[in-house]
N, C-alpha and C. Protein backbone atom coordinates (compact mmCIF):
# COMPACT_ATOMS: atom_id res chain seq x y z
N UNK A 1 47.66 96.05 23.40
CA UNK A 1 46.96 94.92 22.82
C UNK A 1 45.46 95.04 23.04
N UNK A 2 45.11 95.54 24.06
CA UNK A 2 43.78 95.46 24.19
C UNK A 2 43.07 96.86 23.56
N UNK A 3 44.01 97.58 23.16
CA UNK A 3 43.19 98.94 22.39
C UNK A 3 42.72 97.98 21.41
N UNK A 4 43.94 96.99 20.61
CA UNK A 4 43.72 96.50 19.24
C UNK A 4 42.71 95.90 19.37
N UNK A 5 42.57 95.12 19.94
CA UNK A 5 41.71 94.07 20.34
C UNK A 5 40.11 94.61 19.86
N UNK A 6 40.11 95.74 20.97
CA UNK A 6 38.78 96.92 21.11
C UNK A 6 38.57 97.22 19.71
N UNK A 7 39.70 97.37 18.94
CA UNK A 7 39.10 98.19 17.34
C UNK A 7 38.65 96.93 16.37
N UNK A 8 39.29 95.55 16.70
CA UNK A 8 38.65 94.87 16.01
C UNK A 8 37.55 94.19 16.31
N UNK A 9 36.53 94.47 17.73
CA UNK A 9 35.82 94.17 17.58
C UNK A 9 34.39 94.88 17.17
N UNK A 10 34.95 96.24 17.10
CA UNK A 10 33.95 97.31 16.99
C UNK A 10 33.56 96.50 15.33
N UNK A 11 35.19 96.73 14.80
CA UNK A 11 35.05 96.77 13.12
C UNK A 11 34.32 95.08 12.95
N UNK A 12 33.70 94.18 13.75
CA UNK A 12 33.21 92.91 13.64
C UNK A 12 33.89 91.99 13.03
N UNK A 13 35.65 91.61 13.56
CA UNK A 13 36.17 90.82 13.14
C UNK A 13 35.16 89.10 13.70
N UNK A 14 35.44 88.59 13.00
CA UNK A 14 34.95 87.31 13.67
C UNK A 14 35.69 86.45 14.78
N UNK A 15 35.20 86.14 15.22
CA UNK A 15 35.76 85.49 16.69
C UNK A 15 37.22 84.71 16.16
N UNK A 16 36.63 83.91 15.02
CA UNK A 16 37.78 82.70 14.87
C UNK A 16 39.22 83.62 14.74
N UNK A 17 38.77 84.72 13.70
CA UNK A 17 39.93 85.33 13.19
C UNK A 17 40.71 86.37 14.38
N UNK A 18 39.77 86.68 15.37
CA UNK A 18 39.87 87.36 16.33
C UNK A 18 41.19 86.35 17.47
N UNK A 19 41.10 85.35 17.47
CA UNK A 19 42.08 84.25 18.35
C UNK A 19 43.19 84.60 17.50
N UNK A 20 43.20 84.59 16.07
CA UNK A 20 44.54 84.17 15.29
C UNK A 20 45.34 85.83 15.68
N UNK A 21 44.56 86.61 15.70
CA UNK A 21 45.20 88.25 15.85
C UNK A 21 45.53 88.04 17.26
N UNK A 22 45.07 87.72 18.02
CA UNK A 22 45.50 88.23 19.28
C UNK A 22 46.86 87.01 19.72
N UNK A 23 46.97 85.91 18.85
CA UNK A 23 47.78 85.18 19.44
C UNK A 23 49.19 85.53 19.15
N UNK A 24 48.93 86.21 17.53
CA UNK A 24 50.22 87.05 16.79
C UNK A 24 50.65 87.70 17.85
N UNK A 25 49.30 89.13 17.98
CA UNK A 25 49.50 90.13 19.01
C UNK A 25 50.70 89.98 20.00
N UNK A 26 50.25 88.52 21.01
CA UNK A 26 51.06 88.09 22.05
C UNK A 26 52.33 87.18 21.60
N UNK A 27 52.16 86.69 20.21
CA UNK A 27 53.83 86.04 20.19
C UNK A 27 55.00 87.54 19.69
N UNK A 28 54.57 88.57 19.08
CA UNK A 28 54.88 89.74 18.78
C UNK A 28 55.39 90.32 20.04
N UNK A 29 54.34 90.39 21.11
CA UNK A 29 55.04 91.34 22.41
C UNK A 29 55.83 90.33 23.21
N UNK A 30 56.21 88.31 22.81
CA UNK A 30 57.04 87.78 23.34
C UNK A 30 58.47 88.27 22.68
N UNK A 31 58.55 88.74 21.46
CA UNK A 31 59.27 88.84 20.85
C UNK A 31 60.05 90.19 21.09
N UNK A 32 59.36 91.01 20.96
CA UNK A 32 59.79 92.39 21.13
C UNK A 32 60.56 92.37 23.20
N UNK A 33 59.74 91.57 23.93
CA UNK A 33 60.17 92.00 25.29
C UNK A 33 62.00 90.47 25.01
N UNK A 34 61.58 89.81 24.42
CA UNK A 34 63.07 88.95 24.05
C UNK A 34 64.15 89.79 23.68
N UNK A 35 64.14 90.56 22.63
CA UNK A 35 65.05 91.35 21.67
C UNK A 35 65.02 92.88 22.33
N UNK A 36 64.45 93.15 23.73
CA UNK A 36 64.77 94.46 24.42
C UNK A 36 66.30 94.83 24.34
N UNK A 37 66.81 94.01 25.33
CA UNK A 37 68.47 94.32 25.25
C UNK A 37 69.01 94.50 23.98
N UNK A 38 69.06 93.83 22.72
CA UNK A 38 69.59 93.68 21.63
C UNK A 38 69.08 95.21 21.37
N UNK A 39 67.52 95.98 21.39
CA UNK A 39 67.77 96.78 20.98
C UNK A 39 68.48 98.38 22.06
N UNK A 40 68.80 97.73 22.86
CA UNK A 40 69.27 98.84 23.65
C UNK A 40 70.87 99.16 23.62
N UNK A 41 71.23 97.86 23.47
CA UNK A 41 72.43 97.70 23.15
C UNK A 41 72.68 98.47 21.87
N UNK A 42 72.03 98.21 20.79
CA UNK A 42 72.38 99.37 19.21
C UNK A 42 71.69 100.21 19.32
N UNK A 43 71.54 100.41 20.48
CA UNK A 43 70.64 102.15 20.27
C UNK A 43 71.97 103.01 20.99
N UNK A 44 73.31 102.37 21.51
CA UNK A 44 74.60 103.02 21.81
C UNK A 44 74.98 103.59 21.12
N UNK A 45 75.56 102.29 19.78
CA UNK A 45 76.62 102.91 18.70
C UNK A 45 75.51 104.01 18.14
N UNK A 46 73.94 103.98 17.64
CA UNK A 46 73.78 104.95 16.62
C UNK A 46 73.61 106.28 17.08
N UNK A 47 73.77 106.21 18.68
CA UNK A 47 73.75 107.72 19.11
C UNK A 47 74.65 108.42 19.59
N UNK A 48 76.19 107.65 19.19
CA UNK A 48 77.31 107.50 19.65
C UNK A 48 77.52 108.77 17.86
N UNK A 49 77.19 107.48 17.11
CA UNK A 49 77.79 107.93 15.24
C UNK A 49 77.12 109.37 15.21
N UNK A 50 76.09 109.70 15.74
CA UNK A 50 75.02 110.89 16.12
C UNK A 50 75.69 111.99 16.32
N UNK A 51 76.46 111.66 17.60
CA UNK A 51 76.61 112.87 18.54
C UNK A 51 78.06 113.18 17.94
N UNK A 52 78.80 112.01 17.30
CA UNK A 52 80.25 112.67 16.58
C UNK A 52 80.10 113.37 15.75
N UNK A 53 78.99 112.93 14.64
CA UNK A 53 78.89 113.60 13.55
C UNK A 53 78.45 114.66 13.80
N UNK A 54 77.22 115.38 14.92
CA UNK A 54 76.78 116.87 15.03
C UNK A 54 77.91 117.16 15.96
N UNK A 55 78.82 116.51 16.54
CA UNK A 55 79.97 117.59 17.06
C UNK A 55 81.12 118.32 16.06
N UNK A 56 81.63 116.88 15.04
CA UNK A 56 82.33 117.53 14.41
C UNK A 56 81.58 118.77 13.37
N UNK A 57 80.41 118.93 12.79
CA UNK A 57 79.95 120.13 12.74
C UNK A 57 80.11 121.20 13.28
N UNK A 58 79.71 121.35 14.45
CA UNK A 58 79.57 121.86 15.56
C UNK A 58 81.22 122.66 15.52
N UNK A 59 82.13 122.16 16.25
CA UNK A 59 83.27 122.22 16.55
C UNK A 59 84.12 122.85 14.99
N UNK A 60 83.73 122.07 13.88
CA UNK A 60 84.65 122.86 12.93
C UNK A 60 84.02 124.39 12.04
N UNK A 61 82.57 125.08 12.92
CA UNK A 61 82.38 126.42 12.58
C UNK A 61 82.98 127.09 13.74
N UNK A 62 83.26 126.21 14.48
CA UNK A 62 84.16 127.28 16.22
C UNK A 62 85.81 127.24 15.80
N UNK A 63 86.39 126.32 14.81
CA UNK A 63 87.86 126.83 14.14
C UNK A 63 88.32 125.08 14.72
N UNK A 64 87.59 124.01 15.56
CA UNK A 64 88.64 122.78 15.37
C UNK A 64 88.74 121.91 14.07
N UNK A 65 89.20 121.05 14.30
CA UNK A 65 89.31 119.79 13.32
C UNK A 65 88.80 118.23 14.53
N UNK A 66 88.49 117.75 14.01
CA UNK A 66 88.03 116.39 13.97
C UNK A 66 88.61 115.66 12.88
N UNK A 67 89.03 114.25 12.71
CA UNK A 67 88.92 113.14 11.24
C UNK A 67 87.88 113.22 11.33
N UNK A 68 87.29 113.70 10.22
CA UNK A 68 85.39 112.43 9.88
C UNK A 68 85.48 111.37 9.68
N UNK A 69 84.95 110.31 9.44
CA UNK A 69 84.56 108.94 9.35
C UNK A 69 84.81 108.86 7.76
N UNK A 70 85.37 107.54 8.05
CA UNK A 70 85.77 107.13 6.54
C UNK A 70 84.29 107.34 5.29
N UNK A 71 84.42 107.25 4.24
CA UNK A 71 83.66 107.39 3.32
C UNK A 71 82.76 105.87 4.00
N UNK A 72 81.83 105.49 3.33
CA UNK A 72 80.61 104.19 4.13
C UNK A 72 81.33 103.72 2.86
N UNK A 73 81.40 104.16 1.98
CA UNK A 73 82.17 102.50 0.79
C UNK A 73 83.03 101.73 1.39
N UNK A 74 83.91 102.49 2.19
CA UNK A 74 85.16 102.06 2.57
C UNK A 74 85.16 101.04 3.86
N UNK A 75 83.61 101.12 5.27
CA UNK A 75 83.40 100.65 5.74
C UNK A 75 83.53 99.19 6.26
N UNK A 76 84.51 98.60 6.95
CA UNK A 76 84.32 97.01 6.82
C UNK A 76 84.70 96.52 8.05
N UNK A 77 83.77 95.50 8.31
CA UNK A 77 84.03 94.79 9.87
C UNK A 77 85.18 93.93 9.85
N UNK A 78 85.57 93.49 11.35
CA UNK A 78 86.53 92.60 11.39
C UNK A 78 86.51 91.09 11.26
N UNK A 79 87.33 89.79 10.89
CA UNK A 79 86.22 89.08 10.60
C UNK A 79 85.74 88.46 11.91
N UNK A 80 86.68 89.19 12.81
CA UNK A 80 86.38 88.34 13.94
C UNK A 80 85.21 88.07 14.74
N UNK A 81 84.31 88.61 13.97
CA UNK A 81 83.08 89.15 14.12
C UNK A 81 81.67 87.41 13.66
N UNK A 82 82.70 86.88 13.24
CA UNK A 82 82.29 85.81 12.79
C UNK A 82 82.23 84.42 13.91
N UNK A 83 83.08 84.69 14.63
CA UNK A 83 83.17 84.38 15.72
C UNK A 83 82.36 84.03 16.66
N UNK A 84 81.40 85.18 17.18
CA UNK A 84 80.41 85.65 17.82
C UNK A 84 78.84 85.02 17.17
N UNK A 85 78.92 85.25 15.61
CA UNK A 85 78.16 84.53 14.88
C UNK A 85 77.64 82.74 15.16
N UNK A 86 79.01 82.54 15.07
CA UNK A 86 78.95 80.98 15.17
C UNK A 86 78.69 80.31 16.29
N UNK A 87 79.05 81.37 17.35
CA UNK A 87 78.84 81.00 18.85
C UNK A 87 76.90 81.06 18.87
N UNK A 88 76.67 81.93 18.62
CA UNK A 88 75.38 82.61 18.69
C UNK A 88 74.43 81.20 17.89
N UNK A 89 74.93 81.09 16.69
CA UNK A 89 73.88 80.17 15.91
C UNK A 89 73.65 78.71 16.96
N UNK A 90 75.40 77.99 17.40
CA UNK A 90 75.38 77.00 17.85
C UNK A 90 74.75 76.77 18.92
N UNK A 91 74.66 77.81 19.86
CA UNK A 91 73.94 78.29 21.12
C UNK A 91 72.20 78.37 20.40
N UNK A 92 71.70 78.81 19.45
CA UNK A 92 70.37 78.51 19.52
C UNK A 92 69.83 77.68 18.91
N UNK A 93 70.82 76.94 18.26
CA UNK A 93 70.67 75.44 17.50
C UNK A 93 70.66 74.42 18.83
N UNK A 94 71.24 74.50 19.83
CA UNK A 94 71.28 73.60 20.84
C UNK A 94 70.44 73.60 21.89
N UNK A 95 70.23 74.76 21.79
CA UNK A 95 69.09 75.30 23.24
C UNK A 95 67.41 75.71 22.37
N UNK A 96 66.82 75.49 21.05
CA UNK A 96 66.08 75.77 20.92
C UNK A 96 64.36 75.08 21.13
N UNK A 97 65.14 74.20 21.81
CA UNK A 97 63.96 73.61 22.79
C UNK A 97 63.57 74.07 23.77
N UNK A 98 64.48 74.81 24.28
CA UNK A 98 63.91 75.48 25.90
C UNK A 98 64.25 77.22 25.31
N UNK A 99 63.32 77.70 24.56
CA UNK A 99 63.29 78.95 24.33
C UNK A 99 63.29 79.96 25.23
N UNK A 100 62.70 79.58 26.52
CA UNK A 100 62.37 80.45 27.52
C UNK A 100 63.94 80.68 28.07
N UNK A 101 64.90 79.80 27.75
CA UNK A 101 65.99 79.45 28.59
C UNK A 101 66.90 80.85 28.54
N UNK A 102 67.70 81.51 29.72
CA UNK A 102 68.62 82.33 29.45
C UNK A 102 69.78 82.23 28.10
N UNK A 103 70.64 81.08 27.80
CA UNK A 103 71.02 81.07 27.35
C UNK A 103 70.89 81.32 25.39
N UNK A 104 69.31 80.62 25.12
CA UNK A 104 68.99 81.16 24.26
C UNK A 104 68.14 82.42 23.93
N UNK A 105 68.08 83.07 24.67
CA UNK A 105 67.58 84.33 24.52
C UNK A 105 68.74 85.34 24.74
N UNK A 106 70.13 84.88 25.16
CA UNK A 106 71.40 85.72 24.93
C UNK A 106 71.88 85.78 23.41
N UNK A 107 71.65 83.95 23.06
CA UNK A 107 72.07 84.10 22.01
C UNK A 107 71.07 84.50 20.62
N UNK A 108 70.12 84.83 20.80
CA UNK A 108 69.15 85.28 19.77
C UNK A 108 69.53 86.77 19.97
N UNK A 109 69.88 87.37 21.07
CA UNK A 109 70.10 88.96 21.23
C UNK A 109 71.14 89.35 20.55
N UNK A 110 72.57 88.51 20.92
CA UNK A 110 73.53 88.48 20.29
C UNK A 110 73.54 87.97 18.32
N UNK A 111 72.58 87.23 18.15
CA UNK A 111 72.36 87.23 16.73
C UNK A 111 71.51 88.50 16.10
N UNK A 112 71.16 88.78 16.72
CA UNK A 112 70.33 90.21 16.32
C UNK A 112 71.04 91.25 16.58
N UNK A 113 71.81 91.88 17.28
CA UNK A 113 73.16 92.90 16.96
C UNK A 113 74.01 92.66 16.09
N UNK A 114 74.51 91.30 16.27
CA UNK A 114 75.45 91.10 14.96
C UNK A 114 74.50 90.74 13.05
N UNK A 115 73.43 90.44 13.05
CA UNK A 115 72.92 90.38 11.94
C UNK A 115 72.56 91.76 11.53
N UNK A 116 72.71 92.97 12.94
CA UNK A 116 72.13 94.42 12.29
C UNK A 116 74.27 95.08 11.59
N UNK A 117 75.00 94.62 12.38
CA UNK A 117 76.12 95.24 11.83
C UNK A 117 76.80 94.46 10.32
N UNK A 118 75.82 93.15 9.94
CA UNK A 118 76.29 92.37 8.60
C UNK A 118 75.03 93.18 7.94
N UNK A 119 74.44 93.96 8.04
CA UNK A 119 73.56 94.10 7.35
C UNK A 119 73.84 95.73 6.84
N UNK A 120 74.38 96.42 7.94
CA UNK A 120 75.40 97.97 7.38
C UNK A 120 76.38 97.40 6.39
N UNK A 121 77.23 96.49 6.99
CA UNK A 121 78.41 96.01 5.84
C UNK A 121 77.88 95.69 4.45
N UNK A 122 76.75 95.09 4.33
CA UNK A 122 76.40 94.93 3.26
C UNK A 122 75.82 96.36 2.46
N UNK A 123 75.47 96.97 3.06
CA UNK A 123 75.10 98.55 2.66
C UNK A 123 76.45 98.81 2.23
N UNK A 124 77.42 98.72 3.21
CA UNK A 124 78.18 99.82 2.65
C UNK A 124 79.05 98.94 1.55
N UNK A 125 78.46 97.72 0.88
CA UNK A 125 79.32 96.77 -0.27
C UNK A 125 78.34 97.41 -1.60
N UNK A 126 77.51 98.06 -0.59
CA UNK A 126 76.54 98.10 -1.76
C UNK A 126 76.68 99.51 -2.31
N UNK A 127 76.77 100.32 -1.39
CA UNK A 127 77.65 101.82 -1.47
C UNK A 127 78.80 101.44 -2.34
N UNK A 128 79.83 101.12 -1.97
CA UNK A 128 81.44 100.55 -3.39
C UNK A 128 80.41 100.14 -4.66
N UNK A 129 79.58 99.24 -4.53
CA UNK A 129 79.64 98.70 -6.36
C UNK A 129 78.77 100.02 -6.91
N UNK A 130 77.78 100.33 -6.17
CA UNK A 130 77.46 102.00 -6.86
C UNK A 130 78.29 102.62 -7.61
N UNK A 131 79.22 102.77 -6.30
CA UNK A 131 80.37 103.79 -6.65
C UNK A 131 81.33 103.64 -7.48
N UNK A 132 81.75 102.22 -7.83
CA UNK A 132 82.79 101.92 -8.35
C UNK A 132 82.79 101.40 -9.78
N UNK A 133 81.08 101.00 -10.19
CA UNK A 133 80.43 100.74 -10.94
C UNK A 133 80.21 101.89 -12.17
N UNK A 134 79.83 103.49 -11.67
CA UNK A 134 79.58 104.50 -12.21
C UNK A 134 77.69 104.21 -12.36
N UNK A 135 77.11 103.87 -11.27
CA UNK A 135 75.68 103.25 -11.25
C UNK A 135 74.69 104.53 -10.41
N UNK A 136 73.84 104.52 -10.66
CA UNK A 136 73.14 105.64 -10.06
C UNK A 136 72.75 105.78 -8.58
N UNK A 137 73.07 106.80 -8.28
CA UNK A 137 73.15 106.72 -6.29
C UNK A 137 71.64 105.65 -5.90
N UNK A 138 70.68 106.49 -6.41
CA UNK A 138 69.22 105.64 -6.65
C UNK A 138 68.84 104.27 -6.30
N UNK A 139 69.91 103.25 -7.06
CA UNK A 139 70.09 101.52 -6.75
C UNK A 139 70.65 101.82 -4.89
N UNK A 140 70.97 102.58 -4.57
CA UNK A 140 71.83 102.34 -3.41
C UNK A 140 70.73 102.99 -1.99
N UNK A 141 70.28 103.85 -2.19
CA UNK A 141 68.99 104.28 -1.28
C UNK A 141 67.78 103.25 -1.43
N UNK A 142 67.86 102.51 -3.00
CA UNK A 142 66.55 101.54 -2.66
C UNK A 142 67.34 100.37 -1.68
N UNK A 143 68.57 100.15 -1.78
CA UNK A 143 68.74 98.88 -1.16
C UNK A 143 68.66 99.02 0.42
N UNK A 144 68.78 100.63 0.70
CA UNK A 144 68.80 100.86 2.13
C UNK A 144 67.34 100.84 2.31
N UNK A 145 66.38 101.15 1.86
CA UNK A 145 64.76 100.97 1.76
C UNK A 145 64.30 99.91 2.19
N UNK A 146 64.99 98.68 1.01
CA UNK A 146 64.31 97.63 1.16
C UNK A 146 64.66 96.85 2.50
N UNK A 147 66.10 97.09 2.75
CA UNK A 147 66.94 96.26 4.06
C UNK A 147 66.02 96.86 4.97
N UNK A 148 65.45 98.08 5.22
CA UNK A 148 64.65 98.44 6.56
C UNK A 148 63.27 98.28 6.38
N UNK A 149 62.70 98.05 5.61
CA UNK A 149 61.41 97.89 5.46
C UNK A 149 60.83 96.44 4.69
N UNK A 150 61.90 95.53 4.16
CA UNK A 150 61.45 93.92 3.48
C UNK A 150 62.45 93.31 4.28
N UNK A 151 61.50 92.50 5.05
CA UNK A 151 62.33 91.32 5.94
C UNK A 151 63.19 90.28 4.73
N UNK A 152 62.58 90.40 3.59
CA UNK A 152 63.73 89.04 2.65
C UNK A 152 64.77 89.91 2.25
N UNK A 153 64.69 91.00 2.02
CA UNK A 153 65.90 91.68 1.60
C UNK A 153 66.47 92.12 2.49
N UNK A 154 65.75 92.36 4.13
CA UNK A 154 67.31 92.47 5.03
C UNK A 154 67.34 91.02 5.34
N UNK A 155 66.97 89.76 5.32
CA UNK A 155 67.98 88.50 5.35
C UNK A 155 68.67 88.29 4.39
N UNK A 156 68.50 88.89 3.20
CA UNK A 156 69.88 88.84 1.84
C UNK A 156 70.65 89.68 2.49
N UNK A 157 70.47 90.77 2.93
CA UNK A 157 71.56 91.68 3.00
C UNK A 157 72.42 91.18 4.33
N UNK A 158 71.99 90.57 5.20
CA UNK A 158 72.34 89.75 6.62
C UNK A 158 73.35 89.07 5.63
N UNK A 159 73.47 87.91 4.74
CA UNK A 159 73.41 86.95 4.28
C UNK A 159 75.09 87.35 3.45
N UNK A 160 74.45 88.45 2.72
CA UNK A 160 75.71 89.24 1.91
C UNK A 160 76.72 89.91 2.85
N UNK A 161 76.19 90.50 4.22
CA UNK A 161 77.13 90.93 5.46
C UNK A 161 78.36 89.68 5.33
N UNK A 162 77.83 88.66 5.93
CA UNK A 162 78.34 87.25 5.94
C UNK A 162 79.16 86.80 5.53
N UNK A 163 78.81 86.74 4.04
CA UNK A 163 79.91 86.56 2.64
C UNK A 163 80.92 87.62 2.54
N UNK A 164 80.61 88.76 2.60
CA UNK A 164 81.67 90.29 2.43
C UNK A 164 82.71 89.43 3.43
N UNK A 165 82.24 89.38 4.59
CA UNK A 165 83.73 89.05 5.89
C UNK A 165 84.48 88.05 5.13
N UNK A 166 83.50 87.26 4.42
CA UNK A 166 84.50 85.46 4.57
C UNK A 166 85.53 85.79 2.86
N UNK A 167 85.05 86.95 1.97
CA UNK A 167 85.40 86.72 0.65
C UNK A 167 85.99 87.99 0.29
N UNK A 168 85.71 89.57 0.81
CA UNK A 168 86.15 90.44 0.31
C UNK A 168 85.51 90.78 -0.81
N UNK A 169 84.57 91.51 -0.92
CA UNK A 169 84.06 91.55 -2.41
C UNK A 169 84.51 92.83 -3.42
N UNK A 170 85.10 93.32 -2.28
CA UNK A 170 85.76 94.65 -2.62
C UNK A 170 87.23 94.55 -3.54
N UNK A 171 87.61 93.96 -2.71
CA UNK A 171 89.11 93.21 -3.13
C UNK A 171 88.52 92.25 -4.59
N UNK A 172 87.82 91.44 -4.66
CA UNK A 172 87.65 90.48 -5.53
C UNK A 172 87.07 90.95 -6.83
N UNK A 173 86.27 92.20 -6.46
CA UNK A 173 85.31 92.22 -8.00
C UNK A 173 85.80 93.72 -7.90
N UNK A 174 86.86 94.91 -7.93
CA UNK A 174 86.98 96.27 -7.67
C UNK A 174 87.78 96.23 -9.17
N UNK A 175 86.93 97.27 -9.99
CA UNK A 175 87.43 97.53 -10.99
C UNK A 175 88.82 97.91 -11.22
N UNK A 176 88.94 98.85 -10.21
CA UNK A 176 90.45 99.35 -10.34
C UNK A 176 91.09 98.58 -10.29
N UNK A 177 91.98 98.88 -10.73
CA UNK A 177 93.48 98.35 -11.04
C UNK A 177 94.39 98.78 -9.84
């Protein structure tokens, strides 16, 4: 913070605007030191999905077999997963007066792991209608684009996680017969 700080005053931000940056600055590093665990916790599974996938490589030029992982269309959580959700919301709907409080900073951690695994599910709903559609791979890498890089389109895609558990969209709108 204070490098930043240093470059904007070289570049002659003005004082006033200089308070509004640095206050971001510090609600930003409240935020990031809140959501530590949450991200340490999913930094398991993706180096978990990592190390299977370069083993089964690995292992099937030396003569084994491994299953690979289902196709990502096919991908889908349990709903019980919803569960955890509801606990999580009610917990920071009740406690969001005392932010500092343990309990809501479990449950903001816990909403932030589970809003990152409704937000694969929705990838991979979005992977099926590609696929099932006859639609160009193209629609399906922008949606992974936008979910990691536009905060409104990963809260749609959070949003669509959500709906997939409670409705099946696979089941409901799947061309096949």
């Amino acid at each position: 913070m204070s490098m930043s700080t240093d470059i904007y005053n070289k570049i002659g931000l003005p004082a006033s605007q200089m308070e509004i940056v640095q206050a971001q600055m510090a609600n930003t590093m409240k935020a990031l030191k809140m959501l530590l665990p949450a991200a340490f916790f999913l930094s398991a599974p993706i180096t978990v999905f990592i190390n299977y996938w370069v083993a089964i490589k690995v292992l099937a030029r030396m003569g084994d077999y491994f299953p690979p992982f289902p196709p990502f269309s096919q991908w889908k959580l349990p709903k019980s997963l919803l569960v955890p959700l509801a606990v999580a919301l009610a917990l920071m709907f009740f406690y969001k007066g005392q932010p500092e409080s343990m309990t809501f900073k479990a449950a903001v951690n816990v909403m932030f792991v589970i809003s990152f695994f409704f937000m694969i599910d929705a990838l991979s709903v979005v992977k099926w209608y590609v696929q099932d559609r006859g639609k160009a791979s193209m629609w399906f890498k922008l949606a992974v684009f936008l979910t990691f890089f536009n905060q409104f389109f990963a809260q749609i895609m959070i949003m669509a996680g959500i709906y997939d558990l409670m409705f099946d969209f696979r089941k409901r709108f799947s061309r096949k017969e």
